[in-house]
C-alpha atoms as a PDB file:
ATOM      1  CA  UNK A   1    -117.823-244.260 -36.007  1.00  0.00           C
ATOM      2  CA  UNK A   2    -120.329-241.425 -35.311  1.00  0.00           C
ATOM      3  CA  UNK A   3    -118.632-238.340 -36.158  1.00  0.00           C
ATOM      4  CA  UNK A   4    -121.846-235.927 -36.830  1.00  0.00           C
ATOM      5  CA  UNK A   5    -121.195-231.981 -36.668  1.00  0.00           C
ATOM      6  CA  UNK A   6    -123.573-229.825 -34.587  1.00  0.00           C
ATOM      7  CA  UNK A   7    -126.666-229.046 -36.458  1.00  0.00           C
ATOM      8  CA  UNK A   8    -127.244-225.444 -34.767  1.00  0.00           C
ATOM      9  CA  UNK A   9    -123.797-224.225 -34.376  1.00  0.00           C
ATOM     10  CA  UNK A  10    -121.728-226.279 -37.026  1.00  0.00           C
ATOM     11  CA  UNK A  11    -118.842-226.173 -35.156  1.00  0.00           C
ATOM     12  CA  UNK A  12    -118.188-228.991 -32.798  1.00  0.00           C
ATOM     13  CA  UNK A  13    -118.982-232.040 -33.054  1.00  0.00           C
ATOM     14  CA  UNK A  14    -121.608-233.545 -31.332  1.00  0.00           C
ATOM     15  CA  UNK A  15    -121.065-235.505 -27.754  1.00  0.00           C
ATOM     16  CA  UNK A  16    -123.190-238.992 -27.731  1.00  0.00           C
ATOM     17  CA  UNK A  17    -124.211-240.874 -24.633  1.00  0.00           C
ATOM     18  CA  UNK A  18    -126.425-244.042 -24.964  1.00  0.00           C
ATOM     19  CA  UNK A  19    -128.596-245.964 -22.431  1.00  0.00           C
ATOM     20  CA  UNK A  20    -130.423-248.491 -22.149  1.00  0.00           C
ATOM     21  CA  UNK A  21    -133.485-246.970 -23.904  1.00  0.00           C
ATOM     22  CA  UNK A  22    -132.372-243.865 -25.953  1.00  0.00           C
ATOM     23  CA  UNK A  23    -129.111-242.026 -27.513  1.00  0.00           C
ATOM     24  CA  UNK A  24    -128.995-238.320 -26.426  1.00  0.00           C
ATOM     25  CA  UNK A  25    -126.494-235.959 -28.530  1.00  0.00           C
ATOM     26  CA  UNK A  26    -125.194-232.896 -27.028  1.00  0.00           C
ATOM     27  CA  UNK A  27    -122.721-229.797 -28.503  1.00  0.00           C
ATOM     28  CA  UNK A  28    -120.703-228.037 -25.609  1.00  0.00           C
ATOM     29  CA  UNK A  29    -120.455-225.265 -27.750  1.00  0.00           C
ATOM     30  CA  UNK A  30    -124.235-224.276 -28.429  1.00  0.00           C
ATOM     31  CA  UNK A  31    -125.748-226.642 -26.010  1.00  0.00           C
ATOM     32  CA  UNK A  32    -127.595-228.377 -29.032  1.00  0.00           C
ATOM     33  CA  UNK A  33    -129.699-231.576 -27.776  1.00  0.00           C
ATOM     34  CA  UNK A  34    -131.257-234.464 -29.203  1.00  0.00           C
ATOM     35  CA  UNK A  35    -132.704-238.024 -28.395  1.00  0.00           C
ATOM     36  CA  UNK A  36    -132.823-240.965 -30.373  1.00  0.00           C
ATOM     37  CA  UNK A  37    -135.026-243.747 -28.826  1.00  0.00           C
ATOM     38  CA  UNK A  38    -134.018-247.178 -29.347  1.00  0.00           C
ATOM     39  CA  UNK A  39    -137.307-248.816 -31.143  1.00  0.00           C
ATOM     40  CA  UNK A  40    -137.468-250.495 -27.370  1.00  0.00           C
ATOM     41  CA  UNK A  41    -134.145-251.050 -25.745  1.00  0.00           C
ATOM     42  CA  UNK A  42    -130.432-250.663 -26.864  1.00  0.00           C
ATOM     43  CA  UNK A  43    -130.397-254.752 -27.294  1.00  0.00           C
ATOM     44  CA  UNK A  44    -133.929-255.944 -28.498  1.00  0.00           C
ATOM     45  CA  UNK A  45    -134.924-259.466 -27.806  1.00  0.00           C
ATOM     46  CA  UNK A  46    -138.208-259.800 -29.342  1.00  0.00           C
ATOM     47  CA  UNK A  47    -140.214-262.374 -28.963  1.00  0.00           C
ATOM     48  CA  UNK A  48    -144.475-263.494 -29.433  1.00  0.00           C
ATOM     49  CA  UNK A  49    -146.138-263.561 -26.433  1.00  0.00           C
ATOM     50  CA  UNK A  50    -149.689-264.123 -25.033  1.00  0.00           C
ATOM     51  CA  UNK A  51    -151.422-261.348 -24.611  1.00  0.00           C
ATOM     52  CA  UNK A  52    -154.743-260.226 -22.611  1.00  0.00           C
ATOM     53  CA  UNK A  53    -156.434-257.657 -23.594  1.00  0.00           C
ATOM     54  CA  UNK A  54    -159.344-255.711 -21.403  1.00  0.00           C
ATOM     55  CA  UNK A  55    -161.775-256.892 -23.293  1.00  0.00           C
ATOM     56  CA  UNK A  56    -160.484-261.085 -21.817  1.00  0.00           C
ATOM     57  CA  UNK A  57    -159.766-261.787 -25.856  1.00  0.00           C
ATOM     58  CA  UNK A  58    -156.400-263.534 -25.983  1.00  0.00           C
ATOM     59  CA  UNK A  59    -154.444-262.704 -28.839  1.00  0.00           C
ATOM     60  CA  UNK A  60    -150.345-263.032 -29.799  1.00  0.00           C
ATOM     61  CA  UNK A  61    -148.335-260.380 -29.863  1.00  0.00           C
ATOM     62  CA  UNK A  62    -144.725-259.201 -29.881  1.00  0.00           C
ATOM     63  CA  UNK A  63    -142.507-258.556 -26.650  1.00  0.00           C
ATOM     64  CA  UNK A  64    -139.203-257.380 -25.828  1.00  0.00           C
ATOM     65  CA  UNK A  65    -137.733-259.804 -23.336  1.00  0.00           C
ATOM     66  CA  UNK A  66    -135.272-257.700 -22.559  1.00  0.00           C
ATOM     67  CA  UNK A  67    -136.799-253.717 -21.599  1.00  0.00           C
ATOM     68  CA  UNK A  68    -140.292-255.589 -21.345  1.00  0.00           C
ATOM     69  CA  UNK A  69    -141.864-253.088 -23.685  1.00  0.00           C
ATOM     70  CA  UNK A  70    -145.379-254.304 -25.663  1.00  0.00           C
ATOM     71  CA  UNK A  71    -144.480-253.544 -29.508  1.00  0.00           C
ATOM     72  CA  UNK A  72    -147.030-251.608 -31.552  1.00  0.00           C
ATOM     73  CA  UNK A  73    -147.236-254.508 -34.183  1.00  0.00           C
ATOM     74  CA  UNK A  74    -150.208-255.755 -35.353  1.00  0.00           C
ATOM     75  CA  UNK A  75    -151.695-258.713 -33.642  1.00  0.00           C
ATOM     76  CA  UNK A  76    -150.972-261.837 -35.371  1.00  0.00           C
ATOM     77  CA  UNK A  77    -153.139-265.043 -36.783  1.00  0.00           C
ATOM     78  CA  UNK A  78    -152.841-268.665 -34.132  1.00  0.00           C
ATOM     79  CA  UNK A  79    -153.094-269.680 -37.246  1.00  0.00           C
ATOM     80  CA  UNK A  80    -149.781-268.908 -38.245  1.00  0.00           C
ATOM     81  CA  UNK A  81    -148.166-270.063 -35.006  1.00  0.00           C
ATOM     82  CA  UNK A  82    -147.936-272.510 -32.494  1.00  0.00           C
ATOM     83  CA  UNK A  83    -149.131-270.547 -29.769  1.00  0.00           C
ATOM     84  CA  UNK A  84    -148.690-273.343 -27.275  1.00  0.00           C
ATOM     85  CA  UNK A  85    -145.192-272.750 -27.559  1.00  0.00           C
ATOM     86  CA  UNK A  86    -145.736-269.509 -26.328  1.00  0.00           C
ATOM     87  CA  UNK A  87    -145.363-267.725 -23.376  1.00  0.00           C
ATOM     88  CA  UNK A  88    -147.507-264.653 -21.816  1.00  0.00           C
ATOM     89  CA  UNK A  89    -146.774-261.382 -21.907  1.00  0.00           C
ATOM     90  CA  UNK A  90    -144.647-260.673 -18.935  1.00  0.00           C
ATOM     91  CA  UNK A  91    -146.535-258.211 -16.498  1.00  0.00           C
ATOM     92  CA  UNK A  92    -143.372-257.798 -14.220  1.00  0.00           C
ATOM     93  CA  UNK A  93    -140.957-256.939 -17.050  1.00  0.00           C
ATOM     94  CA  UNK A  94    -143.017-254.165 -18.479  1.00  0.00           C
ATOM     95  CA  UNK A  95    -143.619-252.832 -15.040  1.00  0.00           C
ATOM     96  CA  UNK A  96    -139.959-252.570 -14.174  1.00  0.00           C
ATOM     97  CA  UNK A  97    -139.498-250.876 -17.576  1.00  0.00           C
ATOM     98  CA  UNK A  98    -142.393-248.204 -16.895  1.00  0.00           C
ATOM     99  CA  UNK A  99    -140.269-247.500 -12.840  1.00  0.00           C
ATOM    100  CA  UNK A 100    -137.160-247.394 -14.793  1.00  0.00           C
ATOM    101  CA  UNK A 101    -138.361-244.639 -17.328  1.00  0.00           C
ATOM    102  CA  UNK A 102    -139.909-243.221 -14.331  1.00  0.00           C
ATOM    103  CA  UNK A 103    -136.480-242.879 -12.830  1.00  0.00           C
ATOM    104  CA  UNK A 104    -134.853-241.600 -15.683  1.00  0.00           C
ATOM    105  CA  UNK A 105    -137.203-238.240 -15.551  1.00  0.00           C
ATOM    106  CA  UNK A 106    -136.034-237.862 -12.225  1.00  0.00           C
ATOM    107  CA  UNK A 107    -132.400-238.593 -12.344  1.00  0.00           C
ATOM    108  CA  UNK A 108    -132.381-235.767 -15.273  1.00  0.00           C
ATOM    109  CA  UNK A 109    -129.062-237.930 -15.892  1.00  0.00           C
ATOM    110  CA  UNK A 110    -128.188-236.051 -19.379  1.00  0.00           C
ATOM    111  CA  UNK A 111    -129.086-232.668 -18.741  1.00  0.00           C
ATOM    112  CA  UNK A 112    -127.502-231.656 -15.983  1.00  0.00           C
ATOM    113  CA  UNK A 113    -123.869-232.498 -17.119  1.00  0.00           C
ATOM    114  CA  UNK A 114    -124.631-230.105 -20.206  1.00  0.00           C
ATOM    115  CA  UNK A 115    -126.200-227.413 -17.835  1.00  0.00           C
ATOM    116  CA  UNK A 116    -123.219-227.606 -15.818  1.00  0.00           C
ATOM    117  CA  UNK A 117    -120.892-227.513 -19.098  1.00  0.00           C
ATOM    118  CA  UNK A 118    -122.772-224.308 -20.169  1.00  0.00           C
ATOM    119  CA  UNK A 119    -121.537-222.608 -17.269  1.00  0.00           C
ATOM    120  CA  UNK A 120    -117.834-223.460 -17.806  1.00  0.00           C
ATOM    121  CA  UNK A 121    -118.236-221.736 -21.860  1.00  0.00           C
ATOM    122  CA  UNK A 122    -116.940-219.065 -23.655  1.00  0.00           C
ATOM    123  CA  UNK A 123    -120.342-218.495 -24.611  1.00  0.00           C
ATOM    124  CA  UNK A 124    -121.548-217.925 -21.534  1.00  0.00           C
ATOM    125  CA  UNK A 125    -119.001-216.311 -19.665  1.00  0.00           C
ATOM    126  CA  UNK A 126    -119.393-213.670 -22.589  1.00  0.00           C
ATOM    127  CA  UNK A 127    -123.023-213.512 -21.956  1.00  0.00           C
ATOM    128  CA  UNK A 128    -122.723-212.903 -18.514  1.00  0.00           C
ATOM    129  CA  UNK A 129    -120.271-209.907 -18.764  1.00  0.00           C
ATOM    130  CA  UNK A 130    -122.549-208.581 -20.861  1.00  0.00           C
ATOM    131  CA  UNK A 131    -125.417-208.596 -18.651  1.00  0.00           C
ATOM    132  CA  UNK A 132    -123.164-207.194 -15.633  1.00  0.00           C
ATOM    133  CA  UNK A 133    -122.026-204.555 -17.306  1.00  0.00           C
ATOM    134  CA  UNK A 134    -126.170-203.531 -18.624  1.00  0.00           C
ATOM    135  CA  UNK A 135    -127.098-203.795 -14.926  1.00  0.00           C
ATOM    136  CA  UNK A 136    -123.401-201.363 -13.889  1.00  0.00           C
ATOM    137  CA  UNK A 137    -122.595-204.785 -11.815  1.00  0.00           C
ATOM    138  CA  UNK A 138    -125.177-203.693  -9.183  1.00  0.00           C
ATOM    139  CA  UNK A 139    -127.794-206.581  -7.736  1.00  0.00           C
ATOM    140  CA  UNK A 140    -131.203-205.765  -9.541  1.00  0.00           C
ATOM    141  CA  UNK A 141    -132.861-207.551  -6.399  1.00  0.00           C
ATOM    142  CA  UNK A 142    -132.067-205.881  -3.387  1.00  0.00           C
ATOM    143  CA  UNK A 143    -130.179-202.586  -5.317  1.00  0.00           C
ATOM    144  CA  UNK A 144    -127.346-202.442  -2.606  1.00  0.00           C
ATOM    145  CA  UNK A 145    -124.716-205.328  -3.055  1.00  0.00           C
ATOM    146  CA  UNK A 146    -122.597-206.004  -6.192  1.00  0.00           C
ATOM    147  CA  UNK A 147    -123.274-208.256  -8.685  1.00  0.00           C
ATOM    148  CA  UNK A 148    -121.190-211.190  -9.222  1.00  0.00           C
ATOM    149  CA  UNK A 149    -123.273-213.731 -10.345  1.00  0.00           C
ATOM    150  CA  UNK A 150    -126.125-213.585 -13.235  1.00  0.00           C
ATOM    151  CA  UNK A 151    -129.260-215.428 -12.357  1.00  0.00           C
ATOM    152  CA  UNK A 152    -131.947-217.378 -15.230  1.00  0.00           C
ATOM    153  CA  UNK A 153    -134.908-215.727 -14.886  1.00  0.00           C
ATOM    154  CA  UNK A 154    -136.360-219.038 -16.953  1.00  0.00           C
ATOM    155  CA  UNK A 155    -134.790-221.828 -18.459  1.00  0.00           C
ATOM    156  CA  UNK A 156    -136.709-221.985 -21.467  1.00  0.00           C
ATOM    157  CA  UNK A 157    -134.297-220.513 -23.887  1.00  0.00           C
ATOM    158  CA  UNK A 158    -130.986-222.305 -22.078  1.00  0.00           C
ATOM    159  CA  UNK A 159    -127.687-221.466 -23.901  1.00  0.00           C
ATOM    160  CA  UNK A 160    -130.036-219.008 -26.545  1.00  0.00           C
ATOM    161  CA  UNK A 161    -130.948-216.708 -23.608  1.00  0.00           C
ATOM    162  CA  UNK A 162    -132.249-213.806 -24.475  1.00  0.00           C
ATOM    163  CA  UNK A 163    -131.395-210.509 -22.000  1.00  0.00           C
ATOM    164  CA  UNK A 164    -134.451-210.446 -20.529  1.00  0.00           C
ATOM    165  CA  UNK A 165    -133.998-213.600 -19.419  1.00  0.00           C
ATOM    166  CA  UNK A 166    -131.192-212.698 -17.352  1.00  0.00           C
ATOM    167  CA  UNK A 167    -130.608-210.623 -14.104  1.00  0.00           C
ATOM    168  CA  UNK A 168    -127.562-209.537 -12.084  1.00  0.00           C
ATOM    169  CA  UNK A 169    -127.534-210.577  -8.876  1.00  0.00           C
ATOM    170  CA  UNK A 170    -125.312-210.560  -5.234  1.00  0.00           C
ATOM    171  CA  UNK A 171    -124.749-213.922  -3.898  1.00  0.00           C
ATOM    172  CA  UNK A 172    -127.153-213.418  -0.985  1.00  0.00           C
ATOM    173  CA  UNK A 173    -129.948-212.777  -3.290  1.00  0.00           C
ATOM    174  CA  UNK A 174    -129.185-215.539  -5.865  1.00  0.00           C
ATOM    175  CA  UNK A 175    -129.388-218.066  -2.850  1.00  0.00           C
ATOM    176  CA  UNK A 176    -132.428-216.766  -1.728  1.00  0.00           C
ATOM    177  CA  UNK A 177    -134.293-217.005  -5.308  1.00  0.00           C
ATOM    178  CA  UNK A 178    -133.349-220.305  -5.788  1.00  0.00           C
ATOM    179  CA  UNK A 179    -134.097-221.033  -2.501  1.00  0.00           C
ATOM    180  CA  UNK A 180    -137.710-219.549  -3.124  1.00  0.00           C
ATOM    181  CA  UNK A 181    -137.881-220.690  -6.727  1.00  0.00           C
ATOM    182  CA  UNK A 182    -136.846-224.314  -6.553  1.00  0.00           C
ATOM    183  CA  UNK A 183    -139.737-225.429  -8.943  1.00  0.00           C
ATOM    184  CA  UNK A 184    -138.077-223.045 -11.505  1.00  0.00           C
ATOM    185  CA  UNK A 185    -135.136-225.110 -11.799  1.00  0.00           C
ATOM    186  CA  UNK A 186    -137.198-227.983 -13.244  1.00  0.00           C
ATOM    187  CA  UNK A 187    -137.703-225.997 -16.237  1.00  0.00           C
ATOM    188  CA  UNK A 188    -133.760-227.147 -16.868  1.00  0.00           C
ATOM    189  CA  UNK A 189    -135.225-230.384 -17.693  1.00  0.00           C
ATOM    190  CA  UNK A 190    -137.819-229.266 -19.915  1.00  0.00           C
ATOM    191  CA  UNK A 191    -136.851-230.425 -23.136  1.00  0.00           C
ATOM    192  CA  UNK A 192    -136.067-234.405 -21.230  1.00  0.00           C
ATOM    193  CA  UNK A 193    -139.328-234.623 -19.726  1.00  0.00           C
ATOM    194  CA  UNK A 194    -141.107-233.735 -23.001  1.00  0.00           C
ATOM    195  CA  UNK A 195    -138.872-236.590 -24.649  1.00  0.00           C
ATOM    196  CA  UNK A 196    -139.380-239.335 -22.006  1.00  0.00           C
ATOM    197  CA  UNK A 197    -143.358-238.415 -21.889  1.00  0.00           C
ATOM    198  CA  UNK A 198    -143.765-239.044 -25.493  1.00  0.00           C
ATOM    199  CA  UNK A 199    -142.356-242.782 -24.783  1.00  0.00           C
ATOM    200  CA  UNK A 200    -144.515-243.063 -21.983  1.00  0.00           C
ATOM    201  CA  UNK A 201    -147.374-242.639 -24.113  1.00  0.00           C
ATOM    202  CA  UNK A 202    -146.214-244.666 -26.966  1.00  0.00           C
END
């Protein structure tokens, strides 16, 4: 059973979600997170296939029937198989696989649960007190409302903010910067995007 303490914090022990194409581990405490990629899928089916390459030279190699995903093996010999048993590589399989990863950088489906969980902490409800009180609870936008909210000026250091990264805000003015500074909020996903690029390119 997985039972693995958080690396950062060592306190909790870490959440794990799994799909179809990687395991993603999580601490609500610290907001720790990691990915594990399945070598292609969560249930391999590998099998040789047929397989053109640009240059029009056939050659066998091995394909996940299941994701669709080309393995990085080594081409092998027809002289060590019966390649007329053999079927091509499957063009539609590998496409669906490439819209599917595709999807999965929008859908942000992991991170936003732990963004939202972040927000419901100890940690950060401790953090944001803190950065009231600096700014005397008074909106650092418009220097007339009070603050009762804390905004992210970037989400690069999410759940290790440091203070400048932070700024008291009214509610009026919070709506309006994210309302100005929607591409910001992709930076939330920063860390996910990184991940499901490198498997693009692999």
């Amino acid at each position: 059973m997985f039972n693995l303490k958080c690396p950062r914090c060592g306190l909790h022990i870490l959440e794990e979600q799994e799909s179809k194409y990687f395991i993603v581990r999580s601490c609500d405490n610290c907001l720790f997170l990691e990915y594990e990629w399945h070598k292609c899928c969560r249930s391999p089916d590998i099998e040789r296939v047929l397989y053109t390459q640009r240059n029009d030279r056939v050659v066998i190699r091995e394909q996940c029937m299941n994701c669709g995903k080309l393995l990085g093996t080594p081409a092998i010999s027809f002289s060590k198989v019966d390649s007329d048993s053999l079927r091509f590589y499957n063009e539609s399989l590998a496409a669906k696989r490439e819209a599917e990863l595709k999807q999965l950088k929008e859908d942000r489906q992991f991170i936003l649960p732990n963004y939202t969980r972040y927000f419901h902490s100890r940690e950060w409800n401790k953090k944001r007190e803190e950065i009231l009180k600096r700014d005397n609870h008074l909106c650092q936008v418009c220097k007339k409302g009070a603050a009762e909210q804390v905004h992210h000026l970037t989400y690069e250091r999410m759940g290790r903010e440091l203070s400048e990264d932070l700024l008291s805000v009214c509610t009026n003015c919070h709506k309006k910067l994210h309302d100005e500074e929607k591409e910001k909020l992709k930076e939330i996903n920063q860390s996910y995007m990184k991940a499901i690029g490198k498997q693009d390119r692999k």
